[in-house]
Each structure stands twice: as structure tokens, then as C-alpha cells.
PDB file of N, CA and C in Angstrom:
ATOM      1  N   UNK A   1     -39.619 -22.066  87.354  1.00  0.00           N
ATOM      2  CA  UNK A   1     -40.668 -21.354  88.032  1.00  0.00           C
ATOM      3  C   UNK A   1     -41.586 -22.369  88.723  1.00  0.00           C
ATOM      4  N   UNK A   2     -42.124 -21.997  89.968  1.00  0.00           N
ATOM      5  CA  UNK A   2     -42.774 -22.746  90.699  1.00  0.00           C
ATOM      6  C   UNK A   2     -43.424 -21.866  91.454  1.00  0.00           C
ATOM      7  N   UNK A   3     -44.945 -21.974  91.001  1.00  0.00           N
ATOM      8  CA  UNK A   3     -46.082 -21.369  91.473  1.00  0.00           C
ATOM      9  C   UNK A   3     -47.123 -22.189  91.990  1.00  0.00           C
ATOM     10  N   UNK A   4     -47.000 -23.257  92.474  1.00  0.00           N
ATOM     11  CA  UNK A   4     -47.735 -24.757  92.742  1.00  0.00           C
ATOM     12  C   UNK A   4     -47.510 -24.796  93.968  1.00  0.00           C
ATOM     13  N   UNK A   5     -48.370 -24.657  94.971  1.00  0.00           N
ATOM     14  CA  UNK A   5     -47.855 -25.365  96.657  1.00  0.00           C
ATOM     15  C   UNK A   5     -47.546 -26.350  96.670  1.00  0.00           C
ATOM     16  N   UNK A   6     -46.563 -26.998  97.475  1.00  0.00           N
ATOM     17  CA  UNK A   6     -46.680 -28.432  97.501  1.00  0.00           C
ATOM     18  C   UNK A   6     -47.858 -29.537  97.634  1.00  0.00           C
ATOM     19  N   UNK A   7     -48.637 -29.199  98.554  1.00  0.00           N
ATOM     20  CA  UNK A   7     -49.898 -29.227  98.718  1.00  0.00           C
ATOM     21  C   UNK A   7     -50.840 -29.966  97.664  1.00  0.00           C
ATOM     22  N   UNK A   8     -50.596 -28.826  96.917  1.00  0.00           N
ATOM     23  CA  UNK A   8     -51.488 -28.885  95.682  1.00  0.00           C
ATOM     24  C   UNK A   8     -50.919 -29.768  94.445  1.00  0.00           C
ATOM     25  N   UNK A   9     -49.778 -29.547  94.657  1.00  0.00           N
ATOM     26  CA  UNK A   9     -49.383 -30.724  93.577  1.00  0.00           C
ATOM     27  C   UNK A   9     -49.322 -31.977  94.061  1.00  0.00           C
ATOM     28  N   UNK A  10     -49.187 -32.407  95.039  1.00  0.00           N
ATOM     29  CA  UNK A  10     -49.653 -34.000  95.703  1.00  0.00           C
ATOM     30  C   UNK A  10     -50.406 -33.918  95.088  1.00  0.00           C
ATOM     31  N   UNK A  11     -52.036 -32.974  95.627  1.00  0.00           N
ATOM     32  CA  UNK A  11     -53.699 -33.595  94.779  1.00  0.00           C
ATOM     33  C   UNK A  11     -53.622 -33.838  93.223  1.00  0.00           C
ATOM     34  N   UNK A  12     -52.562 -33.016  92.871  1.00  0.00           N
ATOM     35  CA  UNK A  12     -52.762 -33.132  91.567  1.00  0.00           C
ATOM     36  C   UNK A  12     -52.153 -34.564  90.926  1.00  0.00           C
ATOM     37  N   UNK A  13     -50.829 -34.704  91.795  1.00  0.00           N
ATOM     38  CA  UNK A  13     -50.310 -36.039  91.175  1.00  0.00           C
ATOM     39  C   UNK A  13     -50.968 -37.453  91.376  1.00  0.00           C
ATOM     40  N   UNK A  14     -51.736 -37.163  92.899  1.00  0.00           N
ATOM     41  CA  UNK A  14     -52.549 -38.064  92.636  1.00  0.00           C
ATOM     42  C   UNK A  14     -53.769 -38.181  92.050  1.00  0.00           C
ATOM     43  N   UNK A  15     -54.442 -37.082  92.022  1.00  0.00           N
ATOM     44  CA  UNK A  15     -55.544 -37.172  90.493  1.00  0.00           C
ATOM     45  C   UNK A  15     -55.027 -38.015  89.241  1.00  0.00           C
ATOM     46  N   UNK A  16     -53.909 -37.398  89.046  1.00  0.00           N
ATOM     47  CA  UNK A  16     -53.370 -38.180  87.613  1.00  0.00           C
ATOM     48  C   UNK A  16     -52.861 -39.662  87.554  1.00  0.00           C
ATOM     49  N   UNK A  17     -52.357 -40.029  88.947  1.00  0.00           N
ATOM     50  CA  UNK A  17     -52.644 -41.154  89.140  1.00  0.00           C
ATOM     51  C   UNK A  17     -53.582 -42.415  88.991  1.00  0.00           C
ATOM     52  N   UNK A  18     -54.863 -41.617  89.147  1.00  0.00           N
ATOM     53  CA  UNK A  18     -55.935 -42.366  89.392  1.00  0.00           C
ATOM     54  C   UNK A  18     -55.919 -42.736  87.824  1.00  0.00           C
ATOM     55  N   UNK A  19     -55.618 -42.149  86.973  1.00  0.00           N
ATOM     56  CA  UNK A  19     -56.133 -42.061  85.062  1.00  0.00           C
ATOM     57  C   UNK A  19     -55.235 -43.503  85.431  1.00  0.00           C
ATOM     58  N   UNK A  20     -55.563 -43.826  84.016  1.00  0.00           N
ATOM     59  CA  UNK A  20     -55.074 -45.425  83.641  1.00  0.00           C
ATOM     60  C   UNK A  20     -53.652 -44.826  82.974  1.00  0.00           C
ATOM     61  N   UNK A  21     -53.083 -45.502  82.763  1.00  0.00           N
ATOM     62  CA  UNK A  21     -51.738 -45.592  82.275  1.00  0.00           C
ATOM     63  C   UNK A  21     -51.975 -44.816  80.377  1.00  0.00           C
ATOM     64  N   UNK A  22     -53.149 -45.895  80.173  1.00  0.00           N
ATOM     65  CA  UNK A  22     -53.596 -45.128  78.262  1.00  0.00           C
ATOM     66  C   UNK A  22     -54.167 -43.508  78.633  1.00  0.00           C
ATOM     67  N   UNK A  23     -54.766 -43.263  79.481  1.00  0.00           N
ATOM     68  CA  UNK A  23     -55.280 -41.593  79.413  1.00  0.00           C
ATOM     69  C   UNK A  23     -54.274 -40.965  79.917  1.00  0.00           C
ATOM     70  N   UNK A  24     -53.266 -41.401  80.878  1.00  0.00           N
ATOM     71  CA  UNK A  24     -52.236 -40.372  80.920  1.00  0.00           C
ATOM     72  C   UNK A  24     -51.357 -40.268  79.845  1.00  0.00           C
ATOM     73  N   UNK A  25     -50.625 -41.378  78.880  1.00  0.00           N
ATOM     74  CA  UNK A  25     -50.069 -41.169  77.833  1.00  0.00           C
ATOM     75  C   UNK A  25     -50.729 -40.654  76.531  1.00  0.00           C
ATOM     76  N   UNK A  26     -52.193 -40.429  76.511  1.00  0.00           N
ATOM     77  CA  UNK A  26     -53.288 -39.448  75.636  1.00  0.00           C
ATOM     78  C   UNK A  26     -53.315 -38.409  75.800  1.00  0.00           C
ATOM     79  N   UNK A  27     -53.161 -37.915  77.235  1.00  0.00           N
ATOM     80  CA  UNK A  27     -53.003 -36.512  77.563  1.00  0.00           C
ATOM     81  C   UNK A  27     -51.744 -36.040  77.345  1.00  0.00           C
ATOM     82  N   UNK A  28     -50.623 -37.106  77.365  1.00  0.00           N
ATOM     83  CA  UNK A  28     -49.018 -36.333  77.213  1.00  0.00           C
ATOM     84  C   UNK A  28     -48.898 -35.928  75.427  1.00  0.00           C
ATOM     85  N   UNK A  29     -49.956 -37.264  74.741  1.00  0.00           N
ATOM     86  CA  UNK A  29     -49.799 -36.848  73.589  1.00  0.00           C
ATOM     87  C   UNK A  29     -50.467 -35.321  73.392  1.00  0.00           C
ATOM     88  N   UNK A  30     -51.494 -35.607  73.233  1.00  0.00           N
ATOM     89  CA  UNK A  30     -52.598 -34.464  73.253  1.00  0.00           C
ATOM     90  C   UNK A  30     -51.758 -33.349  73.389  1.00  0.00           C
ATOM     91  N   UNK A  31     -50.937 -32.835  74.827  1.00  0.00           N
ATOM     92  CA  UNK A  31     -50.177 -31.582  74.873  1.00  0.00           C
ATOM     93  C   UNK A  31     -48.845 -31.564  74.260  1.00  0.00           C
ATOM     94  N   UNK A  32     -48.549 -32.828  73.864  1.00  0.00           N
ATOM     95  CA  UNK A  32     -47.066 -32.326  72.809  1.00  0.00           C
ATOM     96  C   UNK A  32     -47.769 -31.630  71.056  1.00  0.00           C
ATOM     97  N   UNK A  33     -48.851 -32.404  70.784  1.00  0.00           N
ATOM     98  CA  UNK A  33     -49.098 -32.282  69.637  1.00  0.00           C
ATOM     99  C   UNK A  33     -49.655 -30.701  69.368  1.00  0.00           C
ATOM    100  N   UNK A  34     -50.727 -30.231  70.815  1.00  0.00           N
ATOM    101  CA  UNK A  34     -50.871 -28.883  70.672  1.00  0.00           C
ATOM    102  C   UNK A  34     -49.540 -28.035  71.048  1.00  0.00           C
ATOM    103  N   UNK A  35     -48.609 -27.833  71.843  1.00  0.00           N
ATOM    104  CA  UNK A  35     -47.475 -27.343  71.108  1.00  0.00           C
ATOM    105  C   UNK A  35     -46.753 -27.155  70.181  1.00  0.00           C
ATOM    106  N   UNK A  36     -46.980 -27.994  69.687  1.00  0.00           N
ATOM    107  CA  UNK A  36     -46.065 -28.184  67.994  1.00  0.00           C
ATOM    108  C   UNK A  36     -47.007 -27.299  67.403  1.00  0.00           C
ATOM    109  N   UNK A  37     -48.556 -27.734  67.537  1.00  0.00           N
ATOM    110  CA  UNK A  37     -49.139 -26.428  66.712  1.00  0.00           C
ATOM    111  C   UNK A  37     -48.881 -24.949  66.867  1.00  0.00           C
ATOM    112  N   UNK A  38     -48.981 -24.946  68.390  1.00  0.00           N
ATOM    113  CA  UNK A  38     -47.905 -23.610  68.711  1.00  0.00           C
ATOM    114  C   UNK A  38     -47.234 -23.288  67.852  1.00  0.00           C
ATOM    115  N   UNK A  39     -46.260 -23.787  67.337  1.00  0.00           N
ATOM    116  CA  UNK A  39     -44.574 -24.075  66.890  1.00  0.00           C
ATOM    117  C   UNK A  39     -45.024 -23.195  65.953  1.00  0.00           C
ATOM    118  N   UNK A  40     -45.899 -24.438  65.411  1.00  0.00           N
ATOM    119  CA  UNK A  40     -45.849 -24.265  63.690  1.00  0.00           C
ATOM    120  C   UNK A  40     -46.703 -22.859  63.311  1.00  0.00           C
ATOM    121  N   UNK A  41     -47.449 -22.365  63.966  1.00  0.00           N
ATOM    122  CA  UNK A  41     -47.990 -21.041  64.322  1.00  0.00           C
ATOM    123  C   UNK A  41     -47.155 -20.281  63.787  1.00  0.00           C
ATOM    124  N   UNK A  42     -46.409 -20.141  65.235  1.00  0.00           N
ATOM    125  CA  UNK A  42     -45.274 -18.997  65.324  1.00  0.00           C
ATOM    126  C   UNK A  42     -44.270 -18.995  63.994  1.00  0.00           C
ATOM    127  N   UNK A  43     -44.166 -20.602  63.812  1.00  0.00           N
ATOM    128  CA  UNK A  43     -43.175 -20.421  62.437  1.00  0.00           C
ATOM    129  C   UNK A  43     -44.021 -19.558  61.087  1.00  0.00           C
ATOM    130  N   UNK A  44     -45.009 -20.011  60.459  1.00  0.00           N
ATOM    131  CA  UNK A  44     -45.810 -19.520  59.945  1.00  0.00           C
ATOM    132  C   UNK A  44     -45.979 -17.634  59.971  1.00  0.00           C
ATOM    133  N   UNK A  45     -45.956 -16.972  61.416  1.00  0.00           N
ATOM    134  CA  UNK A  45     -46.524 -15.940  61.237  1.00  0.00           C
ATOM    135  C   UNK A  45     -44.779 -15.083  61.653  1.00  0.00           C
ATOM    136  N   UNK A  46     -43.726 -15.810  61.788  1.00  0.00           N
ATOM    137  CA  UNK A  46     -42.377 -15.146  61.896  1.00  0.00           C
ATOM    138  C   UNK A  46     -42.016 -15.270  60.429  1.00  0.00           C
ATOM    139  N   UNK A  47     -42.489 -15.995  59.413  1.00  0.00           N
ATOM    140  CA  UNK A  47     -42.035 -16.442  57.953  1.00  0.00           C
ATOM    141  C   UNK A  47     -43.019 -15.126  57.586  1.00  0.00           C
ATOM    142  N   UNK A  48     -44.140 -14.851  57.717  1.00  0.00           N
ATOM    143  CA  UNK A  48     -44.915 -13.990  56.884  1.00  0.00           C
ATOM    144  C   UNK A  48     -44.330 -12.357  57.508  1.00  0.00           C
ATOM    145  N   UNK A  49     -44.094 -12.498  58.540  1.00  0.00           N
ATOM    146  CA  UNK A  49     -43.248 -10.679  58.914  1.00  0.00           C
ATOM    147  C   UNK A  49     -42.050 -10.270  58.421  1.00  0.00           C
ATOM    148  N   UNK A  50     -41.374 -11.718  58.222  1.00  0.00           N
ATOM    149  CA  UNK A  50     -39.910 -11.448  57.453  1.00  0.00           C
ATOM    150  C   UNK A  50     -39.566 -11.930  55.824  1.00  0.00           C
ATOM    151  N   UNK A  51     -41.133 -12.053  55.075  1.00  0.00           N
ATOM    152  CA  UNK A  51     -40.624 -12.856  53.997  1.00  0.00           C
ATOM    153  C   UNK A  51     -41.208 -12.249  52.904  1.00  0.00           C
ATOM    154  N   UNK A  52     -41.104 -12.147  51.864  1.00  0.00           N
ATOM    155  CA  UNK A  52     -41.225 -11.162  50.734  1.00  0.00           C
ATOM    156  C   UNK A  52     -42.902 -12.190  50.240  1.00  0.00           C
ATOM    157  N   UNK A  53     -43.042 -13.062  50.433  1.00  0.00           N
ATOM    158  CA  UNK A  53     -43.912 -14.248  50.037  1.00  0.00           C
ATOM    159  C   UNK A  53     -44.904 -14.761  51.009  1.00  0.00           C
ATOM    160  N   UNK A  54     -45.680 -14.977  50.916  1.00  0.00           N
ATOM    161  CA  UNK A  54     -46.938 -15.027  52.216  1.00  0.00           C
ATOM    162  C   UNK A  54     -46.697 -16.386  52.621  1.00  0.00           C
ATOM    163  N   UNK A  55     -46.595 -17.318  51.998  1.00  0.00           N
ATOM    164  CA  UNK A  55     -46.359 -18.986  52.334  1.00  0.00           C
ATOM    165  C   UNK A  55     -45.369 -19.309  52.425  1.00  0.00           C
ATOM    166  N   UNK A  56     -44.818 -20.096  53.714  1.00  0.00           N
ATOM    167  CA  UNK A  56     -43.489 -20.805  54.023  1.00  0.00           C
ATOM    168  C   UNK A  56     -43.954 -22.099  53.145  1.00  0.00           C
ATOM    169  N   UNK A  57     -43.067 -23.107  52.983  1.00  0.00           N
ATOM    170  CA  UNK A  57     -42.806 -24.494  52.298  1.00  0.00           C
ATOM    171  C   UNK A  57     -43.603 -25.272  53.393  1.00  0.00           C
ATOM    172  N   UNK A  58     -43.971 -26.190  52.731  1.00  0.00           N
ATOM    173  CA  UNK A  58     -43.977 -27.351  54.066  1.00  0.00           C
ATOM    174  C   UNK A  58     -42.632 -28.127  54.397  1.00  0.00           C
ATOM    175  N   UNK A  59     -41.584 -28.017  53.403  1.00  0.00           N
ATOM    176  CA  UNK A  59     -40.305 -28.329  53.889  1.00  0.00           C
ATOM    177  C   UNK A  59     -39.504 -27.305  54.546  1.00  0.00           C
ATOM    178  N   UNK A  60     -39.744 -26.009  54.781  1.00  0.00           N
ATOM    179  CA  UNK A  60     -39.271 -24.997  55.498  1.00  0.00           C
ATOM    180  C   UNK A  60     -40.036 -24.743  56.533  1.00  0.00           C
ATOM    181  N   UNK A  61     -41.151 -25.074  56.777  1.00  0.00           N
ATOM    182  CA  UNK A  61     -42.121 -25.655  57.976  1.00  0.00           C
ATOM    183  C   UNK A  61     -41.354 -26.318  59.244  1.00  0.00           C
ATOM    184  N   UNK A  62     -41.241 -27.711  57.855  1.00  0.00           N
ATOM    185  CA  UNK A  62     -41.104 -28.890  58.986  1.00  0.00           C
ATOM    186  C   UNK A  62     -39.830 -28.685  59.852  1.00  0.00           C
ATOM    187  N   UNK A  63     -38.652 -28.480  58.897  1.00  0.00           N
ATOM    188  CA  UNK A  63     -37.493 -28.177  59.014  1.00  0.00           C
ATOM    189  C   UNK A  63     -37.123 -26.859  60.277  1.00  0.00           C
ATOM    190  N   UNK A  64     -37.706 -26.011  60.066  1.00  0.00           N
ATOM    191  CA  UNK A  64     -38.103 -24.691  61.154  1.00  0.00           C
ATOM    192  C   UNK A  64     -38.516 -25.373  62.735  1.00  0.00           C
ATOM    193  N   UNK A  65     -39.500 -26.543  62.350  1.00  0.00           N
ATOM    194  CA  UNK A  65     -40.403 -26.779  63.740  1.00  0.00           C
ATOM    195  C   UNK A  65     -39.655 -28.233  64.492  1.00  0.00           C
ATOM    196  N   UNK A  66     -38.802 -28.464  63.588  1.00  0.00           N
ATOM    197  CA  UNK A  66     -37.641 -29.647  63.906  1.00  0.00           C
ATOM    198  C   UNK A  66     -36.804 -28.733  64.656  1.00  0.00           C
ATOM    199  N   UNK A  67     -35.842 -27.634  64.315  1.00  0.00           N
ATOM    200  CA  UNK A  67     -35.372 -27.267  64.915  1.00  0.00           C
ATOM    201  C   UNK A  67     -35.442 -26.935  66.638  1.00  0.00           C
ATOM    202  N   UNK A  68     -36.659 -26.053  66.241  1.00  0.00           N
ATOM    203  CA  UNK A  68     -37.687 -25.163  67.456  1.00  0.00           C
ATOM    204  C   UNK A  68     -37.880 -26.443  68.579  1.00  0.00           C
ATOM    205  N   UNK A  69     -37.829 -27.372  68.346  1.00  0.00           N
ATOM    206  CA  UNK A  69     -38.497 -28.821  68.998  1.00  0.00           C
ATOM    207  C   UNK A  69     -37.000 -29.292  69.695  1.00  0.00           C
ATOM    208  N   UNK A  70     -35.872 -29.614  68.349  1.00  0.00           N
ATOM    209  CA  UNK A  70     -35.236 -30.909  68.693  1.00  0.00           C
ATOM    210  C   UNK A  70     -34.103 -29.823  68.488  1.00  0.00           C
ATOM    211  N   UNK A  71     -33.548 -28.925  68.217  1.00  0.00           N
ATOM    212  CA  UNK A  71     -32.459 -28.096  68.346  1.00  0.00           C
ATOM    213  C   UNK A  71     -31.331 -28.212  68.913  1.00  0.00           C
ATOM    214  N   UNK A  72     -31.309 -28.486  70.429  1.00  0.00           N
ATOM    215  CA  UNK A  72     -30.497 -28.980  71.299  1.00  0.00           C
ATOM    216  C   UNK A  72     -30.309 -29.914  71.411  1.00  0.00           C
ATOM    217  N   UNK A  73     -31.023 -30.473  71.332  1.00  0.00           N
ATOM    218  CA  UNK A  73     -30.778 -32.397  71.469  1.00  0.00           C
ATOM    219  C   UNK A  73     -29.632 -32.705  70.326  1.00  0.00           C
ATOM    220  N   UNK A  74     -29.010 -32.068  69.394  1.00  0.00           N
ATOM    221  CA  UNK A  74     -27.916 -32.256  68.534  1.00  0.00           C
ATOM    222  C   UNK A  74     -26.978 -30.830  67.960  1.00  0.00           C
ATOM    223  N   UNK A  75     -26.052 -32.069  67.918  1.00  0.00           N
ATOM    224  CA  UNK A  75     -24.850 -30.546  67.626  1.00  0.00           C
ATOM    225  C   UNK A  75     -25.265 -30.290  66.131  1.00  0.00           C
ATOM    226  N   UNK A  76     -24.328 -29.252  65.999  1.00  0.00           N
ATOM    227  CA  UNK A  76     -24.703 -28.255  64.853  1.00  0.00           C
ATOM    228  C   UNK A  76     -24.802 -29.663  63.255  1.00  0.00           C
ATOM    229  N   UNK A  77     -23.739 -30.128  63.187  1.00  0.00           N
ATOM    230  CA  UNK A  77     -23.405 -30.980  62.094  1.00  0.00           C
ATOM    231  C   UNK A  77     -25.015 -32.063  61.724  1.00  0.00           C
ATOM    232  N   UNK A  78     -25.119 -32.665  63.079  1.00  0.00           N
ATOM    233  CA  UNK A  78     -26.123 -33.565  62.965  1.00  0.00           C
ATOM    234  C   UNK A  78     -27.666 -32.710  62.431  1.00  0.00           C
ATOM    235  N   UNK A  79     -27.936 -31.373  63.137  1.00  0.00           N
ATOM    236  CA  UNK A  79     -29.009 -30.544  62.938  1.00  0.00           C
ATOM    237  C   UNK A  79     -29.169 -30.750  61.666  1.00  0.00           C
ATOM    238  N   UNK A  80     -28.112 -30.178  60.845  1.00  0.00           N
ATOM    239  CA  UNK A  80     -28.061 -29.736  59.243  1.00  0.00           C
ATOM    240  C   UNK A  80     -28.373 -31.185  58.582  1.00  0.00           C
ATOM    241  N   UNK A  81     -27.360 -32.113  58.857  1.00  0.00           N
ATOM    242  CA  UNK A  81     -27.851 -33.435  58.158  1.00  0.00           C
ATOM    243  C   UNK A  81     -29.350 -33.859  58.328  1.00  0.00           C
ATOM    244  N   UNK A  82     -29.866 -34.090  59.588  1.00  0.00           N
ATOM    245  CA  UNK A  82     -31.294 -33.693  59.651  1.00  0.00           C
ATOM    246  C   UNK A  82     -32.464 -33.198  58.822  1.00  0.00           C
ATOM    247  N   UNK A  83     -32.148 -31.809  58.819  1.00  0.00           N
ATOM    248  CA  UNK A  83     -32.821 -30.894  58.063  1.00  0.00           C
ATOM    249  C   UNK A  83     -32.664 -31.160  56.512  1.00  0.00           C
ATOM    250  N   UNK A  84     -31.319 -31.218  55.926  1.00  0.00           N
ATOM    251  CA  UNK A  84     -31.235 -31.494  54.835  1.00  0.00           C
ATOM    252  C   UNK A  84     -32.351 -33.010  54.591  1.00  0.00           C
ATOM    253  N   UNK A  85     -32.555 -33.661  55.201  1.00  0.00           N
ATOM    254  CA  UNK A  85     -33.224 -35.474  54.856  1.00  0.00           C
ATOM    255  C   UNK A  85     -34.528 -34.477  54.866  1.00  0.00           C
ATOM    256  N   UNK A  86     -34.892 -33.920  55.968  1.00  0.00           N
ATOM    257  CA  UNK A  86     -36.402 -33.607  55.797  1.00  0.00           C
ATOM    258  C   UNK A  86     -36.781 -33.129  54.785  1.00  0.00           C
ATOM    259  N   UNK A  87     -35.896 -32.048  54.139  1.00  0.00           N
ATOM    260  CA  UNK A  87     -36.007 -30.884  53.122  1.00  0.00           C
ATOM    261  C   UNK A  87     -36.559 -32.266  51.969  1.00  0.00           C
ATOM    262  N   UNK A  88     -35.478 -33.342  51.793  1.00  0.00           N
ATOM    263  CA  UNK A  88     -35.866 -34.384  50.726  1.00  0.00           C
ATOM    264  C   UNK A  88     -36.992 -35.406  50.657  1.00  0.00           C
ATOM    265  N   UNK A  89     -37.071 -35.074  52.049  1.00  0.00           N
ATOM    266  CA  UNK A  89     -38.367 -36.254  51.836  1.00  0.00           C
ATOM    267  C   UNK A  89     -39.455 -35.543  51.697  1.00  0.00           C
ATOM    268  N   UNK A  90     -39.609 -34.220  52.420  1.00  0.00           N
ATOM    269  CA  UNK A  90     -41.077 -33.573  51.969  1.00  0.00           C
ATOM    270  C   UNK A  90     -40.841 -32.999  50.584  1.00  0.00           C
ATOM    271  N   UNK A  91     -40.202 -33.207  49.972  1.00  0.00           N
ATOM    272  CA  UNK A  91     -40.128 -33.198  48.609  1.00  0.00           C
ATOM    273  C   UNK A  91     -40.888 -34.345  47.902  1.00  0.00           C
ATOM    274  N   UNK A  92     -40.094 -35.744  48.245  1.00  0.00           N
ATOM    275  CA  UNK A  92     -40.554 -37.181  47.812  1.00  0.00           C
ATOM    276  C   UNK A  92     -41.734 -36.826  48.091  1.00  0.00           C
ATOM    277  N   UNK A  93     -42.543 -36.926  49.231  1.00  0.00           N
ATOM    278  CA  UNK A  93     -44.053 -37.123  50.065  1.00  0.00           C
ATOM    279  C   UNK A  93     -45.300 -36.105  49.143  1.00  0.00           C
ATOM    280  N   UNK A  94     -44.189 -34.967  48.653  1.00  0.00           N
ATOM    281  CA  UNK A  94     -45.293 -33.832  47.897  1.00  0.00           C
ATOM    282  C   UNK A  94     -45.518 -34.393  46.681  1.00  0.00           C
ATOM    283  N   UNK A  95     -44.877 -35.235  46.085  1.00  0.00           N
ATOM    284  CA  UNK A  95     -45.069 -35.716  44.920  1.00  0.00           C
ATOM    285  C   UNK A  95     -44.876 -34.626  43.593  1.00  0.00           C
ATOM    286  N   UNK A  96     -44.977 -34.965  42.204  1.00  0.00           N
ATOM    287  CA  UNK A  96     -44.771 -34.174  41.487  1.00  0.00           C
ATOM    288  C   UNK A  96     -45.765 -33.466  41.065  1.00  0.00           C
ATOM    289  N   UNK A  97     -46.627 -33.429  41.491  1.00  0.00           N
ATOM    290  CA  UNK A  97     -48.136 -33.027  40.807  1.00  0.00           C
ATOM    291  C   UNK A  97     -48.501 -31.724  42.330  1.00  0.00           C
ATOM    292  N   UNK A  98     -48.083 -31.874  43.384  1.00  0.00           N
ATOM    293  CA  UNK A  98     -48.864 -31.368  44.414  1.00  0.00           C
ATOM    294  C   UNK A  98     -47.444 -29.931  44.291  1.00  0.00           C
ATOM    295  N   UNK A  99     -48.098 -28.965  45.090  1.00  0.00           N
ATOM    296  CA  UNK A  99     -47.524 -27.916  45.178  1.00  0.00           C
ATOM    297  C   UNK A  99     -46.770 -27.828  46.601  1.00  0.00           C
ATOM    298  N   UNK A 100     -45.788 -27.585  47.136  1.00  0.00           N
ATOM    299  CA  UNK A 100     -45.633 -27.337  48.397  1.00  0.00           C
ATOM    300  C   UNK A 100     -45.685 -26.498  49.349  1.00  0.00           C
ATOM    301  N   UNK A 101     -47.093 -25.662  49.399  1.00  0.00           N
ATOM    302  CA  UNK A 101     -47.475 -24.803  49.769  1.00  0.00           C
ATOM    303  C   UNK A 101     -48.936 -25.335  50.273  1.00  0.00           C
ATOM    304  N   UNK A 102     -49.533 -26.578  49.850  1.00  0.00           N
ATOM    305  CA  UNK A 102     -51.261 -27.040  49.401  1.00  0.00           C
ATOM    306  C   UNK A 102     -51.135 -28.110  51.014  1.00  0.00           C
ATOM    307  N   UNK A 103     -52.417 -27.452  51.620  1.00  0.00           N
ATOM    308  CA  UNK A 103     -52.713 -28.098  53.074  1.00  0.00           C
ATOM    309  C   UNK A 103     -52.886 -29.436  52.931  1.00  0.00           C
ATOM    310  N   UNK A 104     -52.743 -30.264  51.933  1.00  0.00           N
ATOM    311  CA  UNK A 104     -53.002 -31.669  51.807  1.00  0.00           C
ATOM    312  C   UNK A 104     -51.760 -32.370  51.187  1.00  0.00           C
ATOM    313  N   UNK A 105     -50.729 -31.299  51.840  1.00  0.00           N
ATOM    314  CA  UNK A 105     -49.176 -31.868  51.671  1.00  0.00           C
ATOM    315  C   UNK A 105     -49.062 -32.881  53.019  1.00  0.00           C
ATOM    316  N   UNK A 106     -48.734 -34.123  52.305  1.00  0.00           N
ATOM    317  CA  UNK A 106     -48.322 -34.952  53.850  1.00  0.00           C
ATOM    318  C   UNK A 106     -46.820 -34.369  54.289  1.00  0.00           C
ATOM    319  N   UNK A 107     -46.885 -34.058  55.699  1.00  0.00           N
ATOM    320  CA  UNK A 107     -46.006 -33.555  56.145  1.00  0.00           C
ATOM    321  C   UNK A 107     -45.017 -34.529  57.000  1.00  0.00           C
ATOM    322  N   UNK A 108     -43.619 -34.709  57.072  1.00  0.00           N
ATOM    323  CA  UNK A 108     -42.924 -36.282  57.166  1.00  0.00           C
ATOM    324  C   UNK A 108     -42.908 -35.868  58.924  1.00  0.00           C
ATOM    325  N   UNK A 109     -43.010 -37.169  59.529  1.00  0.00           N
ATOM    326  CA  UNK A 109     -42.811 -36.950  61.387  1.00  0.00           C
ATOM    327  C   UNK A 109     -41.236 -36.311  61.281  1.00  0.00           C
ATOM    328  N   UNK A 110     -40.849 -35.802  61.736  1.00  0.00           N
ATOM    329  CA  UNK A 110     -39.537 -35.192  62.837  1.00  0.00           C
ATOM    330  C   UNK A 110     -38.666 -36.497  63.485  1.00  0.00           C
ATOM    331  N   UNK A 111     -39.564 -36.818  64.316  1.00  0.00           N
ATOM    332  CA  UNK A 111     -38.882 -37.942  64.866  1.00  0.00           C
ATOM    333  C   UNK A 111     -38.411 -39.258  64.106  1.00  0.00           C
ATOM    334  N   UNK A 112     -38.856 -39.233  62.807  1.00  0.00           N
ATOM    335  CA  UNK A 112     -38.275 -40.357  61.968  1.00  0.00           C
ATOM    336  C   UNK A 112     -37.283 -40.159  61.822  1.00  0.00           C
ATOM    337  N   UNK A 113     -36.913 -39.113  61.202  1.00  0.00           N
ATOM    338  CA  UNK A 113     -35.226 -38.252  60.646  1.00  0.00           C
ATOM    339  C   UNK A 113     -34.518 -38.695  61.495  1.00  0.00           C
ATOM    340  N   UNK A 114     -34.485 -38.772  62.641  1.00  0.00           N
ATOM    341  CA  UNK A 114     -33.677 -38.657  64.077  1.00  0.00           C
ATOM    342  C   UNK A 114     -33.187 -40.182  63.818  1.00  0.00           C
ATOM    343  N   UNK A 115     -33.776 -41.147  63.264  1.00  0.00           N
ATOM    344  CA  UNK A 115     -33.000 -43.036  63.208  1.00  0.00           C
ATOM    345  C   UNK A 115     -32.354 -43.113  61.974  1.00  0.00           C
TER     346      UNK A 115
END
């Protein structure tokens, strides 16, 4: 979809130009990271319409928003191996004392799994 004149996206590319090299890669962060919150939203409130239990995992979280994110970027085999490491490490990361449900679960990056 393209609703942008040409026009207008010159001004715009060169506006963004003008930013330094660190505020444009702040802003790319900035909007990946509020998507993912997106993500994790939607995962959250599609887990509570279909789930007998009000709280998803933070390993059924992460694992959900890995998918939603990085899905395509790997075939089916690699996905699962993936998911399975995350499932274990936000296990390790929750420790034995913390619950995996408790907002002060460290939650493991996505993109680590992937090396």
C-alpha cells in the first residue's frame, strides 16, 4: 500500500536524513520495540479468549511473540527447535523461587535463540 506522494516522501526522507545516524537507529529501535508490545498485547488478550486460565507463561509469551516476529524467517523444524530453547531458558531465567506468571520474570531476547 502506498498512500505517500512522491513528493512527500522525498521531504520526509530528507528530514530523516538530517537526524544523525544514533537518532535514526533510536527511532528504528523505539518502533520495533513498540510493536513487539503490540505482539505481546495481542498474544496476551488471544491467550485470555481462548484459555480456561487468565495468564499465559512468560515462556508461552515469549515463544508465541518469537513466532508472530520471526515465523518465516525459518522452516518449520528450526521454529520448533527455537521455541523448544526458549521454553528452557525462561525456565532457567525464572529461577526456582519465582513463578512464571510474576511481571519481574526476566524475559530471554528472541534474537539470542536464533545463534
Amino acid at each position: 500500500m502506498k498512500d505517500t506522494t512522491d513528493r512527500v516522501a522525498k521531504v520526509y526522507q530528507a528530514m530523516l536524513m538530517q537526524r544523525s545516524g544514533e537518532e535514526r537507529m533510536r527511532m528504528a529501535f523505539g518502533m520495533f520495540q513498540f510493536a513487539r508490545s503490540l505482539v505481546r498485547a495481542s498474544v496476551r488478550e488471544r491467550y485470555r479468549k481462548h484459555s480456561a486460565t487468565e495468564n499465559i507463561s512468560a515462556a508461552e509469551e515469549t515463544t508465541e511473540v518469537f513466532r508472530r516476529t520471526y515465523g518465516r524467517d525459518f522452516d518449520p523444524e528450526t521454529l520448533q527447535r527455537i521455541a523448544r530453547h526458549l521454553v528452557r531458558f525462561s525456565a532457567l531465567s525464572a529461577g526456582p523461587d519465582s513463578t512464571a506468571n510474576s511481571s519481574s520474570t526476566r524475559r530471554p531476547d528472541p534474537g539470542a535463540a536464533a545463534c
